[in-house]
Structure formats: C-alpha cells, structure tokens
PDB file of N, CA and C in Angstrom:
ATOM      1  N   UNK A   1       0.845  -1.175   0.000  1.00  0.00           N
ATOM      2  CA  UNK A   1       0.000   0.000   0.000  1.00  0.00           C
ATOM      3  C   UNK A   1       0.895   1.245   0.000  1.00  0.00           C
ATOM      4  N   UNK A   2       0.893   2.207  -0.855  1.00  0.00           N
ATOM      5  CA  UNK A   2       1.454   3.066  -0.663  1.00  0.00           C
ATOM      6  C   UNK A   2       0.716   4.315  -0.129  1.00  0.00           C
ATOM      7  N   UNK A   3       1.661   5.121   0.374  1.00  0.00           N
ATOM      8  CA  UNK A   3       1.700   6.554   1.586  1.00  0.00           C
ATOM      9  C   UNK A   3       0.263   7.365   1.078  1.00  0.00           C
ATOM     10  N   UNK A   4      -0.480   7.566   1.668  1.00  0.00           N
ATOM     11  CA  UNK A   4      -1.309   8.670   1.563  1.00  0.00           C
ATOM     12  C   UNK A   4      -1.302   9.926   1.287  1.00  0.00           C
ATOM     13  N   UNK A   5      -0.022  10.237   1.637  1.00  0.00           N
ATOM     14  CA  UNK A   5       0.133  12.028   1.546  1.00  0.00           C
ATOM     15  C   UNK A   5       0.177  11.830  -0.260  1.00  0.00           C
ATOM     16  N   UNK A   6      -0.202  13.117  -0.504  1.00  0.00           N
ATOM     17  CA  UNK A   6      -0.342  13.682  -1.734  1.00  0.00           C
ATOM     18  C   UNK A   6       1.169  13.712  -2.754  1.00  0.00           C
ATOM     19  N   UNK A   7       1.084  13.137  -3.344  1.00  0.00           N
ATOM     20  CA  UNK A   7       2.799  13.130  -4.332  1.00  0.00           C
ATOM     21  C   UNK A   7       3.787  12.118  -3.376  1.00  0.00           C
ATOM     22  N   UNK A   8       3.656  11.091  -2.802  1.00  0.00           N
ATOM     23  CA  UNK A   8       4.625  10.464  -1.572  1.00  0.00           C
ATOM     24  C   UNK A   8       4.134   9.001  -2.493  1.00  0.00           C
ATOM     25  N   UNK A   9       5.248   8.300  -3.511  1.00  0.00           N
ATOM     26  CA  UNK A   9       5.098   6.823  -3.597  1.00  0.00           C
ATOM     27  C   UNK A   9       5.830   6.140  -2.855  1.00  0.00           C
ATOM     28  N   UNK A  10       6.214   6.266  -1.769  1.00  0.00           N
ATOM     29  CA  UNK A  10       6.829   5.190  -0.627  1.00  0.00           C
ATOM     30  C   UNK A  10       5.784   4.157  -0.069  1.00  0.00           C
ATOM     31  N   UNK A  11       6.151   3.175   0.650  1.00  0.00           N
ATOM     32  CA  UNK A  11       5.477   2.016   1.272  1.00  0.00           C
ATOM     33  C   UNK A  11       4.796   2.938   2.249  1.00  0.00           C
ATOM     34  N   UNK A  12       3.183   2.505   2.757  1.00  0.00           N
ATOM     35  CA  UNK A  12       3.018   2.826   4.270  1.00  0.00           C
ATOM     36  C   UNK A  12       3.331   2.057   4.888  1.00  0.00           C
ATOM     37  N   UNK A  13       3.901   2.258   5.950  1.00  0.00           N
ATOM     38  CA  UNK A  13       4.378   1.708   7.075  1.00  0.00           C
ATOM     39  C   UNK A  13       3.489   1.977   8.217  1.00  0.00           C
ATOM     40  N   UNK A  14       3.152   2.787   8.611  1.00  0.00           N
ATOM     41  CA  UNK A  14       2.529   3.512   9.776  1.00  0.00           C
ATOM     42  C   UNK A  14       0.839   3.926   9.709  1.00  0.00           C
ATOM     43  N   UNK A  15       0.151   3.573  10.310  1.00  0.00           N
ATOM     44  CA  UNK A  15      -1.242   4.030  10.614  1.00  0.00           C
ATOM     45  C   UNK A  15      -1.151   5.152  11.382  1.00  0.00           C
ATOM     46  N   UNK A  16      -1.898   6.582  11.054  1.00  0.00           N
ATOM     47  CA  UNK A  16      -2.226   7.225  12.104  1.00  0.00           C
ATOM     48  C   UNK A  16      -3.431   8.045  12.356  1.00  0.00           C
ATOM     49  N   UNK A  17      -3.679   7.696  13.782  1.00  0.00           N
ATOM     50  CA  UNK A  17      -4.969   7.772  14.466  1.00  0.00           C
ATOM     51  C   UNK A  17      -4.866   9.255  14.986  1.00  0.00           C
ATOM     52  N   UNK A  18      -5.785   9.585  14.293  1.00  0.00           N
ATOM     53  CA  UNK A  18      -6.070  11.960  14.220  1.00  0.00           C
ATOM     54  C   UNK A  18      -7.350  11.685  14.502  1.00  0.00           C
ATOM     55  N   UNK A  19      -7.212  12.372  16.031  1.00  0.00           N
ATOM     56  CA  UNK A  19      -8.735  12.560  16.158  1.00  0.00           C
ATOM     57  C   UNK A  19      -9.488  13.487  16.172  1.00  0.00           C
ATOM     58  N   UNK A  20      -9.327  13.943  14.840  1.00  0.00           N
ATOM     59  CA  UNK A  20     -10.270  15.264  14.199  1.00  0.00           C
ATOM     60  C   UNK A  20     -10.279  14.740  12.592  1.00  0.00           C
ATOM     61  N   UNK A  21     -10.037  13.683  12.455  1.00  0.00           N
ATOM     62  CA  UNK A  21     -10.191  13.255  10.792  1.00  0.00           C
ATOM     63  C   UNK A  21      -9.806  11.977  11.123  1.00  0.00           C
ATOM     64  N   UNK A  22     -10.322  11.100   9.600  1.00  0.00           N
ATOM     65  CA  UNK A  22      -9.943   9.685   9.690  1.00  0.00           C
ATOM     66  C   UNK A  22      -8.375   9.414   9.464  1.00  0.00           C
ATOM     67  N   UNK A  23      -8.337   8.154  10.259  1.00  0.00           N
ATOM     68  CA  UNK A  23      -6.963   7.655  10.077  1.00  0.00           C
ATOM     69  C   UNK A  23      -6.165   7.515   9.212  1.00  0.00           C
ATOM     70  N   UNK A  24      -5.247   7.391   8.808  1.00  0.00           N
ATOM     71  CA  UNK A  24      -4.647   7.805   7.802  1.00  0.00           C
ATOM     72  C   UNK A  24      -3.442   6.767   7.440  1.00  0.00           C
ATOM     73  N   UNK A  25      -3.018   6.163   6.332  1.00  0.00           N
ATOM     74  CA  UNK A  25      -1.363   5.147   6.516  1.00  0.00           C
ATOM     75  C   UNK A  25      -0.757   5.493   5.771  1.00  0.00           C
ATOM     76  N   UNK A  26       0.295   6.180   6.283  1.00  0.00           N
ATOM     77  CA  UNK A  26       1.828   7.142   5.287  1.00  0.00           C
ATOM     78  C   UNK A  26       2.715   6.041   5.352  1.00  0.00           C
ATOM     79  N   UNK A  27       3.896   6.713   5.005  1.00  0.00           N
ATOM     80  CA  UNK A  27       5.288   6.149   5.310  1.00  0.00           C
ATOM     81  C   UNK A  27       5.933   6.552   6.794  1.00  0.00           C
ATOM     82  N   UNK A  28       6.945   6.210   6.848  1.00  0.00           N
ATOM     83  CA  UNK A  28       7.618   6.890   7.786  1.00  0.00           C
ATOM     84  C   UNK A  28       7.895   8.181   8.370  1.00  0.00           C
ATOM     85  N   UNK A  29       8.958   8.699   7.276  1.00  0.00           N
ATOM     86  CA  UNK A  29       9.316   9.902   6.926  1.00  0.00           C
ATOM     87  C   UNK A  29       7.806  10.744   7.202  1.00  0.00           C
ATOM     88  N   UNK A  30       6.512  10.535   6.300  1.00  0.00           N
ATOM     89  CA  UNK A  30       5.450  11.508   7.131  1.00  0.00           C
ATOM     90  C   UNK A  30       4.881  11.327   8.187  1.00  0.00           C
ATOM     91  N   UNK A  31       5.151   9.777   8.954  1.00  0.00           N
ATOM     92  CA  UNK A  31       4.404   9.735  10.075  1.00  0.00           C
ATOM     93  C   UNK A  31       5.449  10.681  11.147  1.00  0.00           C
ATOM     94  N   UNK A  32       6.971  10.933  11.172  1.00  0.00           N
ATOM     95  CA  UNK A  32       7.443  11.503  11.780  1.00  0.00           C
ATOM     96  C   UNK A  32       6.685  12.630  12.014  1.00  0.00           C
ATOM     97  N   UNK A  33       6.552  13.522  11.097  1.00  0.00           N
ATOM     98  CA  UNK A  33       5.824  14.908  11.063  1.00  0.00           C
ATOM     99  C   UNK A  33       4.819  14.938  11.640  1.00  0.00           C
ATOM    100  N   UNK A  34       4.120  13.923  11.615  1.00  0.00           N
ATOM    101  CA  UNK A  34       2.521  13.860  11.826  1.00  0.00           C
ATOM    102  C   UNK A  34       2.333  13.611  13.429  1.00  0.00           C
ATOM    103  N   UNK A  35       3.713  12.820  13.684  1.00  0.00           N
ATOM    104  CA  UNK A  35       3.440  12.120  15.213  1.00  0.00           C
ATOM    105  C   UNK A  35       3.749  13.321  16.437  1.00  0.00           C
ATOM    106  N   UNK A  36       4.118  14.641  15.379  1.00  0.00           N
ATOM    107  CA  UNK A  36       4.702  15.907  17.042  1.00  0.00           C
ATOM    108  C   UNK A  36       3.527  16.524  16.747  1.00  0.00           C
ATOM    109  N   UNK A  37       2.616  16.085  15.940  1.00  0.00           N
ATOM    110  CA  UNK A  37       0.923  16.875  16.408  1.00  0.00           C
ATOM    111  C   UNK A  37       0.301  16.083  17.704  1.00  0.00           C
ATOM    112  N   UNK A  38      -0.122  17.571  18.496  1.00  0.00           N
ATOM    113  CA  UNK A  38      -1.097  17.105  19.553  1.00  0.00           C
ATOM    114  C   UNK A  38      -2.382  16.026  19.035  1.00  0.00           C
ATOM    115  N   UNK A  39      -2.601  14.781  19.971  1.00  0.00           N
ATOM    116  CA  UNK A  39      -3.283  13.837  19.978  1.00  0.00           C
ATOM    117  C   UNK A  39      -3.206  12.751  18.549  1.00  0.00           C
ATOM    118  N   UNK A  40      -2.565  13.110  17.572  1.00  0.00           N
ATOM    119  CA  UNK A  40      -1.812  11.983  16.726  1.00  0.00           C
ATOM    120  C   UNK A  40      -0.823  10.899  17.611  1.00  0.00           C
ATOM    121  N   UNK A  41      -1.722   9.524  17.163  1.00  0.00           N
ATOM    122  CA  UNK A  41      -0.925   8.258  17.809  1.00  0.00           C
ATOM    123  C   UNK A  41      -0.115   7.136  16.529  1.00  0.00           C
ATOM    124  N   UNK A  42       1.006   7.582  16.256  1.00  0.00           N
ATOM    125  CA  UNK A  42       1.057   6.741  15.162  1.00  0.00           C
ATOM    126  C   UNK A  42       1.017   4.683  15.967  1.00  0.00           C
ATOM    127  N   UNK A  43       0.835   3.865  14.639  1.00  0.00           N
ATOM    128  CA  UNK A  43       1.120   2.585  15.474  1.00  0.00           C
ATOM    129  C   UNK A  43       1.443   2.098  13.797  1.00  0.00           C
ATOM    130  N   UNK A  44       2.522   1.055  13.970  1.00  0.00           N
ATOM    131  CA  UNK A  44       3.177   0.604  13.054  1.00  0.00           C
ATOM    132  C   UNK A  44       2.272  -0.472  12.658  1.00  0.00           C
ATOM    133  N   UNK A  45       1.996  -0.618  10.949  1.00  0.00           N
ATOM    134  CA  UNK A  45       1.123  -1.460  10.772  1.00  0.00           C
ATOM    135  C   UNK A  45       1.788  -2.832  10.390  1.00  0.00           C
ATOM    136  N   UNK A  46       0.969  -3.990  10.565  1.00  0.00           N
ATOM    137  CA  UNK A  46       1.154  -5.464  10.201  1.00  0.00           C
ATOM    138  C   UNK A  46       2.428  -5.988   9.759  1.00  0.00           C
ATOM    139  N   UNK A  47       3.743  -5.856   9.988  1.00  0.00           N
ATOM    140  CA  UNK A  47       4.818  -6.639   9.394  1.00  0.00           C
ATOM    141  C   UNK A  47       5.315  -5.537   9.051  1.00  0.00           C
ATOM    142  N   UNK A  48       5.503  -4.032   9.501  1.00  0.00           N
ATOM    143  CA  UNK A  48       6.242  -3.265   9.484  1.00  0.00           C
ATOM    144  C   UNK A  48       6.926  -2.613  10.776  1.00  0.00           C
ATOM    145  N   UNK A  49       6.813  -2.744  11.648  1.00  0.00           N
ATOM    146  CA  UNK A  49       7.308  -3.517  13.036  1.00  0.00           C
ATOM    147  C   UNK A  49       8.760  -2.750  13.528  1.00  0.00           C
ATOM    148  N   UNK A  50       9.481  -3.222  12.157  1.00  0.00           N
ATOM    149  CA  UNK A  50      10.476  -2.498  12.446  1.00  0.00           C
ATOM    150  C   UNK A  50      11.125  -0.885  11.437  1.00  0.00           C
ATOM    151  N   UNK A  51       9.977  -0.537  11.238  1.00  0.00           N
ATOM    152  CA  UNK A  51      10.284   0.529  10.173  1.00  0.00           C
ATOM    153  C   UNK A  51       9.764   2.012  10.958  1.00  0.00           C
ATOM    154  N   UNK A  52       9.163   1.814  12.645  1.00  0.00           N
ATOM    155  CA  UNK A  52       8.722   2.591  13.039  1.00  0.00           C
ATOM    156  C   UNK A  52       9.253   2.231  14.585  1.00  0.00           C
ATOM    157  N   UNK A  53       9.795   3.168  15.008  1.00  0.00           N
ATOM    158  CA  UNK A  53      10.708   2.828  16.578  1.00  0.00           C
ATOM    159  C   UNK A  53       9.539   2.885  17.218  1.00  0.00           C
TER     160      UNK A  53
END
C-alpha cells in the first residue's frame, strides 16, 4: 500500500490515528511529522514492526 500524503510513492508503514479526521497510513518519513501533532498516535502497521521505533 502506498503513503497517503499527496505526491509520496513510498510504502506505508505507519497508521495514524487523528482525532479530528480519519486515520490515515503514510510512510515513515510523514508519520514523523505527523506524530509531534497534539493527539496523533502513530502505530506501526502489520509486518512493518520495524520501520517505526
């Protein structure tokens, strides 16, 4: 599955749970960004485990 953000063909790696909009599965690199917003929980999805500390 690739990244959600707009113009990003990388793997998602990461689910993240915004609770003011639906969840969302980027890559890495945007879940970083995404994860120093207040109440964003990233959680690493299914067999990507190790692509998200």
């Amino acid at each position: 599955m690739e990244c959600e953000e707009e113009g990003c063909d990388a793997e998602a790696a990461v689910e993240l749970h915004i609770p003011w909009d639906a969840n969302v599965r980027v890559c890495p690199g945007h879940a970083r960004t995404w994860a120093q917003k207040d109440g964003v929980v990233p959680e690493p999805m299914d067999g990507h485990e190790d692509a998200w500390p």
